[in-house]
N, C-alpha and C. Protein backbone atom coordinates (compact mmCIF):
# COMPACT_ATOMS: atom_id res chain seq x y z
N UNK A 1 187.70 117.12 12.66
CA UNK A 1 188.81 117.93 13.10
C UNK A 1 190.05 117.48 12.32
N UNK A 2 190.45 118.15 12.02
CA UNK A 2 192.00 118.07 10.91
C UNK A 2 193.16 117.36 11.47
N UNK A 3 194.26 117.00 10.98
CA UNK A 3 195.13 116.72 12.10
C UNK A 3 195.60 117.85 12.21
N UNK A 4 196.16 119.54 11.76
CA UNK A 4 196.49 120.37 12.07
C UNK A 4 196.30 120.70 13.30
N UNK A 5 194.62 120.70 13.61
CA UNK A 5 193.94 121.28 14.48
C UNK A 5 193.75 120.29 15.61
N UNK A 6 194.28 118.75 15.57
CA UNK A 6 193.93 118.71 16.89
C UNK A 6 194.85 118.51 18.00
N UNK A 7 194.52 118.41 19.14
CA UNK A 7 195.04 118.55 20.44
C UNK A 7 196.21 117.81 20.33
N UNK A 8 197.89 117.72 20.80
CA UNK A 8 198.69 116.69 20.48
C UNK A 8 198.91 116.39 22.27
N UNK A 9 199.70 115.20 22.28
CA UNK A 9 199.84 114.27 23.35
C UNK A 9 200.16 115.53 24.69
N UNK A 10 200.94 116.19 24.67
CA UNK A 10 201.92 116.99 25.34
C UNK A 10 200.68 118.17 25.79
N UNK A 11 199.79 118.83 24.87
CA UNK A 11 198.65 119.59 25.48
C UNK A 11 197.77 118.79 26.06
N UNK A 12 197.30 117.67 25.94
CA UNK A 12 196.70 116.68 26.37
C UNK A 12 196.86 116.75 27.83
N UNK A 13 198.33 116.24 28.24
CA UNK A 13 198.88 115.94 29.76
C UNK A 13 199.03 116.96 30.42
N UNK A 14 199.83 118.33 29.63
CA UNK A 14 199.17 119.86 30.10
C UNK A 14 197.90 119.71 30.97
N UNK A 15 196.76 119.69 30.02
CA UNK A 15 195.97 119.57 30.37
C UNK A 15 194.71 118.56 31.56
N UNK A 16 195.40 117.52 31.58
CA UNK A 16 195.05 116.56 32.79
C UNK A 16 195.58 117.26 34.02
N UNK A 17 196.85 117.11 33.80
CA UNK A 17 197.96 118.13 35.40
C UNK A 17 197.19 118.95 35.65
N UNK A 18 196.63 119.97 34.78
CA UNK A 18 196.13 121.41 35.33
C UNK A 18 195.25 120.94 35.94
N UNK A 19 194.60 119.95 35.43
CA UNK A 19 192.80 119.91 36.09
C UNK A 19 193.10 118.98 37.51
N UNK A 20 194.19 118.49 37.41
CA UNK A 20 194.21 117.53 38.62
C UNK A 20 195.28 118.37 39.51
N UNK A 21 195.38 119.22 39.30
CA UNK A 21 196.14 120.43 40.09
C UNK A 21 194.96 121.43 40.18
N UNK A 22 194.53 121.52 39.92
CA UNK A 22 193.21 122.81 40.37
C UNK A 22 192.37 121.97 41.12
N UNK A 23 192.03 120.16 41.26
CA UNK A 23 191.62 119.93 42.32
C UNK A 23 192.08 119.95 43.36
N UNK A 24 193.47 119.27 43.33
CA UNK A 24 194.10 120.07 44.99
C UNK A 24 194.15 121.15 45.56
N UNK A 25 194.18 122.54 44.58
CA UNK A 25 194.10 123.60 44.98
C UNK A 25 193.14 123.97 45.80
N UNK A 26 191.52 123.43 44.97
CA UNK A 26 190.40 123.61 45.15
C UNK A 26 189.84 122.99 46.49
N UNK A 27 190.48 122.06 46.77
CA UNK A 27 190.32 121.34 47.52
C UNK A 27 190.91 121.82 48.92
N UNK A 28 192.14 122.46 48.82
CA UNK A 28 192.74 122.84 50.04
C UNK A 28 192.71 123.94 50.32
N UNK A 29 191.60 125.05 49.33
CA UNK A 29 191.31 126.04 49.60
C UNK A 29 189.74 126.43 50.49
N UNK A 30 189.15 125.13 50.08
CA UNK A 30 187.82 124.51 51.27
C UNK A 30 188.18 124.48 52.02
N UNK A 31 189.20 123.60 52.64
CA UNK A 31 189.33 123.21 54.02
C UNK A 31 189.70 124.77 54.40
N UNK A 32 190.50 125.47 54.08
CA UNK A 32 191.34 126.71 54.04
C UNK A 32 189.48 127.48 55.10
N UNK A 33 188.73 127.59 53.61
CA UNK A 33 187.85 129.14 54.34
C UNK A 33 186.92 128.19 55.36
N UNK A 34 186.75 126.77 55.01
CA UNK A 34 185.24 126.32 56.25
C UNK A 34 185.90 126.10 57.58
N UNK A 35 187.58 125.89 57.37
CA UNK A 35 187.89 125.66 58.98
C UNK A 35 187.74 123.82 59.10
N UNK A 36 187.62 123.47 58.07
CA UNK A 36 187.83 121.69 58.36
C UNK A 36 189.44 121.01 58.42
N UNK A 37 189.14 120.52 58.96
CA UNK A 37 190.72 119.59 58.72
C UNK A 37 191.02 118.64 57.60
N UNK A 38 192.10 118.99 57.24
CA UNK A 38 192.48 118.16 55.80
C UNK A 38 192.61 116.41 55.82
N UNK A 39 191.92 116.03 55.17
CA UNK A 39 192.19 114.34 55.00
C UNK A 39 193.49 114.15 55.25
N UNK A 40 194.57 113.57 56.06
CA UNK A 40 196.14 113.76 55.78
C UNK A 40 196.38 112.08 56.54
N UNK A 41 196.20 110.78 56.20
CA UNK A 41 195.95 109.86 56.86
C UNK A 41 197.63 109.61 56.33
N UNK A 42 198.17 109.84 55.89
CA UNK A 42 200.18 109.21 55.35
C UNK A 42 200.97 109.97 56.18
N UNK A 43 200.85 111.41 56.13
CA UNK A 43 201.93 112.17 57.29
C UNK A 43 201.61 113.18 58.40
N UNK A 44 199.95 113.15 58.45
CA UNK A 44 199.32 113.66 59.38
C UNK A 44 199.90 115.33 59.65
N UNK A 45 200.78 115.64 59.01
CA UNK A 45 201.52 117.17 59.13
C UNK A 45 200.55 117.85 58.13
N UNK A 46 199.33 117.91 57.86
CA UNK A 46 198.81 118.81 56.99
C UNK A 46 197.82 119.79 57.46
N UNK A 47 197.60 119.61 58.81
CA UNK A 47 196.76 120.30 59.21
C UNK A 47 198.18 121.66 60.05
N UNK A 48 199.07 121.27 60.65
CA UNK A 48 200.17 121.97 60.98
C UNK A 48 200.54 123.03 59.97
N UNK A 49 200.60 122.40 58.44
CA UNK A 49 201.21 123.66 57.66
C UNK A 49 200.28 124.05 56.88
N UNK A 50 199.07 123.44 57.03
CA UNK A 50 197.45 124.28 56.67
C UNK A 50 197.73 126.03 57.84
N UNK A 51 197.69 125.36 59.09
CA UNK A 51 197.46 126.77 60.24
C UNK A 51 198.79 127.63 60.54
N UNK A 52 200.05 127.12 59.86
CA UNK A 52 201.24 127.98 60.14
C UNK A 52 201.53 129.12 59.44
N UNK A 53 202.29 129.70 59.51
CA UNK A 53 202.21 131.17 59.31
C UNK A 53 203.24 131.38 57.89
N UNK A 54 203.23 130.37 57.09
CA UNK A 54 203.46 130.37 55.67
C UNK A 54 202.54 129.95 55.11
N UNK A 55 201.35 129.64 55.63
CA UNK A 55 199.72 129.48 54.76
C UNK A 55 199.38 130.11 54.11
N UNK A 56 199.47 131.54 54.56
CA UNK A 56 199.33 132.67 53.58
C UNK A 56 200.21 133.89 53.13
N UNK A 57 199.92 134.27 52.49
CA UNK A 57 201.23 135.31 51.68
C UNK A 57 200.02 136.61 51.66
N UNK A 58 200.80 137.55 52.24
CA UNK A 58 200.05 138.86 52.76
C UNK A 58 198.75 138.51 52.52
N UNK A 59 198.18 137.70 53.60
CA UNK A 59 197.19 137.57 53.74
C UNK A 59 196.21 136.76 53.11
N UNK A 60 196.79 136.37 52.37
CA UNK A 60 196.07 135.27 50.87
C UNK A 60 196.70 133.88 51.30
N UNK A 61 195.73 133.26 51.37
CA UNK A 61 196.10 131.42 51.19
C UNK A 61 196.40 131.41 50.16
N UNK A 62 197.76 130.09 50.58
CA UNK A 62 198.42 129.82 49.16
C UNK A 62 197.59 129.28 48.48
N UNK A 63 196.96 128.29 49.51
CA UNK A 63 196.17 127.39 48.58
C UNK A 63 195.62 128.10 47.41
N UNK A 64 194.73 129.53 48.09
CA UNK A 64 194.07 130.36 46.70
C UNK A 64 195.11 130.49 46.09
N UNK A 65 196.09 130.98 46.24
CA UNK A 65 197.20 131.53 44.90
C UNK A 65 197.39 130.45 44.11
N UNK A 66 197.15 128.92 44.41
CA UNK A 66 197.92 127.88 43.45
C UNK A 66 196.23 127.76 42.89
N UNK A 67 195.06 127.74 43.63
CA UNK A 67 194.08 127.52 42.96
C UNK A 67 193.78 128.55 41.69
N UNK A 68 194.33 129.79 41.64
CA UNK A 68 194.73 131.02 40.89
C UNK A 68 195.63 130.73 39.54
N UNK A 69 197.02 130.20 40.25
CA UNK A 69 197.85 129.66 39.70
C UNK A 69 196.88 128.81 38.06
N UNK A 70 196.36 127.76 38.93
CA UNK A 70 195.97 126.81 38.11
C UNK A 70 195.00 126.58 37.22
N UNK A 71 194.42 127.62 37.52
CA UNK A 71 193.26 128.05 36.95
C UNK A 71 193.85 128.75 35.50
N UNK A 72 194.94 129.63 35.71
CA UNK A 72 195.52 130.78 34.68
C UNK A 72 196.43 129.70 33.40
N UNK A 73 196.58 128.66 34.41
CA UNK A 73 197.47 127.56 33.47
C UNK A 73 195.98 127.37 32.38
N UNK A 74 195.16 126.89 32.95
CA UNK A 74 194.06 125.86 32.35
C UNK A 74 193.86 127.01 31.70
N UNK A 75 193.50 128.20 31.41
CA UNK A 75 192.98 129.05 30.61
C UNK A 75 194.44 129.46 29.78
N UNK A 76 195.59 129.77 29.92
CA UNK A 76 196.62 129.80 28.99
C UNK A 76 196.43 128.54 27.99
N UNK A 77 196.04 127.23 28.26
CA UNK A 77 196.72 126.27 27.46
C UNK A 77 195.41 126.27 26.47
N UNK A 78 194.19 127.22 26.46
CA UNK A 78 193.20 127.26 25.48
C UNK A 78 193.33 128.45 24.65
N UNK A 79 194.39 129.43 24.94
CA UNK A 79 195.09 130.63 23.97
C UNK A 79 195.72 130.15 22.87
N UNK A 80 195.23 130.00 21.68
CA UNK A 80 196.54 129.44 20.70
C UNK A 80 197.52 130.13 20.25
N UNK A 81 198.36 129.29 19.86
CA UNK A 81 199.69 130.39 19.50
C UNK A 81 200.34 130.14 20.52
N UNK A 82 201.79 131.14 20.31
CA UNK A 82 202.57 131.12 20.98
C UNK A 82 202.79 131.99 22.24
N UNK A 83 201.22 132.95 22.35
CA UNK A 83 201.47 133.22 23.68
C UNK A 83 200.29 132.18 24.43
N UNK A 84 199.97 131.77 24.22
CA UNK A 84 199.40 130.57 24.89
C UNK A 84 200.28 129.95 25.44
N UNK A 85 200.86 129.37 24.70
CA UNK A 85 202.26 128.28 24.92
C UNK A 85 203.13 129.03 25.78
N UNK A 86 203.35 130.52 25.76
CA UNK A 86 204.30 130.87 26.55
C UNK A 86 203.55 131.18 27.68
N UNK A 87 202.43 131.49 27.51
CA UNK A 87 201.66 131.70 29.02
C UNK A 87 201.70 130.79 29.86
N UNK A 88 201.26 129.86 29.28
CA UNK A 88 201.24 128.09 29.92
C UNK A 88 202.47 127.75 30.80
N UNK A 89 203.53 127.66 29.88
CA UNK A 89 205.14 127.52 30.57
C UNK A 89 205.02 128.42 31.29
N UNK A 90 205.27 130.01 31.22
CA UNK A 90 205.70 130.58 32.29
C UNK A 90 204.89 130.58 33.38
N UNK A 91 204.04 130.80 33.88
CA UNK A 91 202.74 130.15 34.99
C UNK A 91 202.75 129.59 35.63
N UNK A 92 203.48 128.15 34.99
CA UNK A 92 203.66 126.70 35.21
C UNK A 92 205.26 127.27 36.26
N UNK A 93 206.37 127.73 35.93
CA UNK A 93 207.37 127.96 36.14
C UNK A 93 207.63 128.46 36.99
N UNK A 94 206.56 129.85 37.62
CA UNK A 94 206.50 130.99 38.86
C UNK A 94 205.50 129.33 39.77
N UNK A 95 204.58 128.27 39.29
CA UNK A 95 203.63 127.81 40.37
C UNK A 95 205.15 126.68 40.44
N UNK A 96 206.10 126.43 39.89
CA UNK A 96 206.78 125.62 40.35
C UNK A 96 208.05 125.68 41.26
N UNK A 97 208.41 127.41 40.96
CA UNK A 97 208.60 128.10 42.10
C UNK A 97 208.49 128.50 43.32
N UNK A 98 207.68 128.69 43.32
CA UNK A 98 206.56 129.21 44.85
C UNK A 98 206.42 127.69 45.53
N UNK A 99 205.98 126.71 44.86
CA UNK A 99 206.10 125.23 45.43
C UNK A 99 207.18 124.70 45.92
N UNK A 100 208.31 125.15 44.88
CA UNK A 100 210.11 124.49 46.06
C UNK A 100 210.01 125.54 47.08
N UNK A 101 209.92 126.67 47.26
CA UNK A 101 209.95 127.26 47.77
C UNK A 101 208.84 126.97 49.48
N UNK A 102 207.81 126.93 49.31
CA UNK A 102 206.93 126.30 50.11
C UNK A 102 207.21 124.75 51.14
N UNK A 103 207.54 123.74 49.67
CA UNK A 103 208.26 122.59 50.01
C UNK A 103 209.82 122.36 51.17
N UNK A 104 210.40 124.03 50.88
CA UNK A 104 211.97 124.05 51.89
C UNK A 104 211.04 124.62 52.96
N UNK A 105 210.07 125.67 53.33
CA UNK A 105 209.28 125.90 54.41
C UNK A 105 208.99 124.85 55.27
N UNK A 106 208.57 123.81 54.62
CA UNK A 106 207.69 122.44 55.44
C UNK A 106 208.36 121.78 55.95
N UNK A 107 209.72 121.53 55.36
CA UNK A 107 210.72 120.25 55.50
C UNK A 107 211.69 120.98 56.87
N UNK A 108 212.11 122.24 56.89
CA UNK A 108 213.27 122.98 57.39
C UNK A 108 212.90 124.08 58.19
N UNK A 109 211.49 124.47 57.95
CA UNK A 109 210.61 125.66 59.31
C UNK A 109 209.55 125.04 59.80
N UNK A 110 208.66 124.34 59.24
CA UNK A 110 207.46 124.00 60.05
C UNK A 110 207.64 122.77 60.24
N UNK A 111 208.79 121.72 59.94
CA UNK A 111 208.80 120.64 60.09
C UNK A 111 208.05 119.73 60.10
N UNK A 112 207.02 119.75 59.00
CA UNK A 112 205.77 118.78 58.66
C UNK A 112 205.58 118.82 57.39
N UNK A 113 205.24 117.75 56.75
CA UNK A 113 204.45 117.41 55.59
C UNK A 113 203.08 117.40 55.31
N UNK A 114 202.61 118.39 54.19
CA UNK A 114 201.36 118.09 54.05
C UNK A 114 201.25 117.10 53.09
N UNK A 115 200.78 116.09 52.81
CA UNK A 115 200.46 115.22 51.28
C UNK A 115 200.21 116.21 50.05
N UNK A 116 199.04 116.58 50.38
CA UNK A 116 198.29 117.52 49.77
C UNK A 116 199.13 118.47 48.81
N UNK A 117 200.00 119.04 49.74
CA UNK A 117 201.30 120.13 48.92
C UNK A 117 202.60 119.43 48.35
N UNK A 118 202.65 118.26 48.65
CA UNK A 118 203.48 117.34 48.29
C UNK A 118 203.05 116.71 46.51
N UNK A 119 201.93 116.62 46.86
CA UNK A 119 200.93 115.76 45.41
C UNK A 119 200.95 117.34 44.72
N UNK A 120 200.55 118.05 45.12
CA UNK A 120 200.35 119.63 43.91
C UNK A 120 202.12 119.86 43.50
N UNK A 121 203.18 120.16 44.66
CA UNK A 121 204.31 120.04 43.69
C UNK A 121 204.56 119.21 42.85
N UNK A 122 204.31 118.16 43.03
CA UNK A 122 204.75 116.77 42.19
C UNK A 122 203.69 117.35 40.45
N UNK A 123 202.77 117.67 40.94
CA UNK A 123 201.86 117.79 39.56
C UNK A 123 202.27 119.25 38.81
N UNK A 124 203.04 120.22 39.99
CA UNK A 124 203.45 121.03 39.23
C UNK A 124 205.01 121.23 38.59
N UNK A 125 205.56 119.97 38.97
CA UNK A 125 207.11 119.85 38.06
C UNK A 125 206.37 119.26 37.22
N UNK A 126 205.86 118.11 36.70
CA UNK A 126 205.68 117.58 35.89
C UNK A 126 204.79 118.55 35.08
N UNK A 127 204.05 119.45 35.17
CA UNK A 127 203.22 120.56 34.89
C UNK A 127 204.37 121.30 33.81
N UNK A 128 205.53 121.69 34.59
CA UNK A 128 206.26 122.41 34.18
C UNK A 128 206.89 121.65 32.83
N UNK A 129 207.34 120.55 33.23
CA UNK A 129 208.15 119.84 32.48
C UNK A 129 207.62 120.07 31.39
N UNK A 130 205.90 119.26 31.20
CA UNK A 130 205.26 118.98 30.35
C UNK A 130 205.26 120.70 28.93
N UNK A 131 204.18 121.84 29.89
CA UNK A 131 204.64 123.12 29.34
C UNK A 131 205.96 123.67 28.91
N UNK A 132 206.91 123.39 28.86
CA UNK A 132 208.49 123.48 28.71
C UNK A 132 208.44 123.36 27.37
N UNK A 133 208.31 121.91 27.33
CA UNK A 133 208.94 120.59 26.42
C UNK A 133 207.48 121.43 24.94
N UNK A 134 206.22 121.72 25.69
CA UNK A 134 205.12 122.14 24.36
C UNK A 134 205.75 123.48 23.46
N UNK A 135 206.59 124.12 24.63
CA UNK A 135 207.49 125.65 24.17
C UNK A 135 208.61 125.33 23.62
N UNK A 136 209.60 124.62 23.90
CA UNK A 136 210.63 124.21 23.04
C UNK A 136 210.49 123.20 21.75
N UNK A 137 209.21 123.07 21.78
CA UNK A 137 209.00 121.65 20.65
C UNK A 137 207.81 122.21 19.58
N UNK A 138 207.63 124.04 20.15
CA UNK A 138 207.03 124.91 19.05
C UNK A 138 207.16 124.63 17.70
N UNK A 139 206.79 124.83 16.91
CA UNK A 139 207.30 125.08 15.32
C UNK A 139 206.99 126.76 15.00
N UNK A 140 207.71 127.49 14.62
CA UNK A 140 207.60 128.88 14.52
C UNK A 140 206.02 128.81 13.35
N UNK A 141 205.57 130.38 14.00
CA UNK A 141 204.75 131.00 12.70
C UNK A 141 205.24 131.51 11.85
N UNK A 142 205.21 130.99 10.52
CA UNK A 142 205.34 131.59 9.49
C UNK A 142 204.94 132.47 8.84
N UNK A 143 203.81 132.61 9.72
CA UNK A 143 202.90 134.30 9.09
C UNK A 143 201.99 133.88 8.11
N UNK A 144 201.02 134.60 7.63
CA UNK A 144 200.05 134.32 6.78
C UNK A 144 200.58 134.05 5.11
N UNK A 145 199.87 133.35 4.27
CA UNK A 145 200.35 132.66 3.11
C UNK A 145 200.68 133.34 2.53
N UNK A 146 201.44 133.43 1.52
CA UNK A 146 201.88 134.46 0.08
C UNK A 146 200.74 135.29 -0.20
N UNK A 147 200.05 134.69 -0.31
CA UNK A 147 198.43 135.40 -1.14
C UNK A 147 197.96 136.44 -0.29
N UNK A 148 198.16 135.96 1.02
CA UNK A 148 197.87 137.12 2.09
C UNK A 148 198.58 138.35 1.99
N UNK A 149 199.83 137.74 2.48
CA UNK A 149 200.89 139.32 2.28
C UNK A 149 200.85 139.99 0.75
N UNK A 150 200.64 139.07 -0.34
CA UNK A 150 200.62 140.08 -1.45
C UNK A 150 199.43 141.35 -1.55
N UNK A 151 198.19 140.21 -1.03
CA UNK A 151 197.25 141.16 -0.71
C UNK A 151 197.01 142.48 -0.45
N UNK A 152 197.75 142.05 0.77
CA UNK A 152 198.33 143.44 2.12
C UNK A 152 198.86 144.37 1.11
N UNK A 153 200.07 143.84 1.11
CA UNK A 153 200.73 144.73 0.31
C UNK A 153 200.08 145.82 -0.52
N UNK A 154 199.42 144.89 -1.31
CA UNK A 154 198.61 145.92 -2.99
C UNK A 154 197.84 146.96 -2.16
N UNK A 155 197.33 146.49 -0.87
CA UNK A 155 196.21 147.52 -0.70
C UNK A 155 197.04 148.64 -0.03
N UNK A 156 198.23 148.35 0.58
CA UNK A 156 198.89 149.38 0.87
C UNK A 156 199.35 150.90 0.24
């Protein structure tokens, strides 16, 4: 593999976050359809804002939407190019949204903590951060080589 072509530090950690964010998702979308109670042994509030009535968004567990979420990240960050990169960030940006958003629910309406949604925001700022920093630290396309476009051209 070239150095052009391979993976750099920043898609790398992209890439860990997503996968360790699609296990929480995955994870709290089990408990979600079997009806089990969530492991929550630090603030015991996770089974409270598992069953409260910001669990789901017309009808959809969040959990699925972030397991959705995270899933769309992990498949953006294998698009190359720059809509990859912009897929990735923006994704990252709406799941880091919906998470403060969720996070003022828990703290200020349901008055409980889940861990669980606590550890997935945390993985999805840094998610974000990480996708940000891969979009601003782009190097533009330059388009295909001289030889190409002359190509083009002639056959035009």
């Amino acid at each position: 593999m070239s150095a052009a072509r391979r993976p750099g530090g920043l898609w790398i950690a992209a890439l860990v976050l997503a996968l360790v964010g699609t296990g929480i998702a995955a994870y709290l979308t089990y408990v979600h359809y079997s009806g089990a109670s969530p492991i929550c042994e630090i603030s015991h509030g996770c089974e409270k804002v598992q069953t409260s009535e910001w669990s789901k968004l017309a009808g959809v567990p969040v959990a699925l939407l972030g397991l959705i979420g995270y899933v769309g990240i992990l498949g953006a960050l294998f698009v190359r190019g720059e809509i990859g990169t912009l897929g990735a960030a923006a994704l990252s940006w709406v799941g880091f949204g919906f998470s403060a958003y969720l996070t003022y629910r828990e703290i200020f309406t349901i008055e409980a903590i889940c861990i669980w949604c606590v550890a997935s925001a945390i993985v999805l700022t840094l998610l974000t951060v990480v996708t940000t920093a891969r979009l601003l630290l782009m190097t533009p396309d330059p388009g295909p080589p001289a030889a190409q476009r002359d190509h083009a051209g002639a056959a035009a």
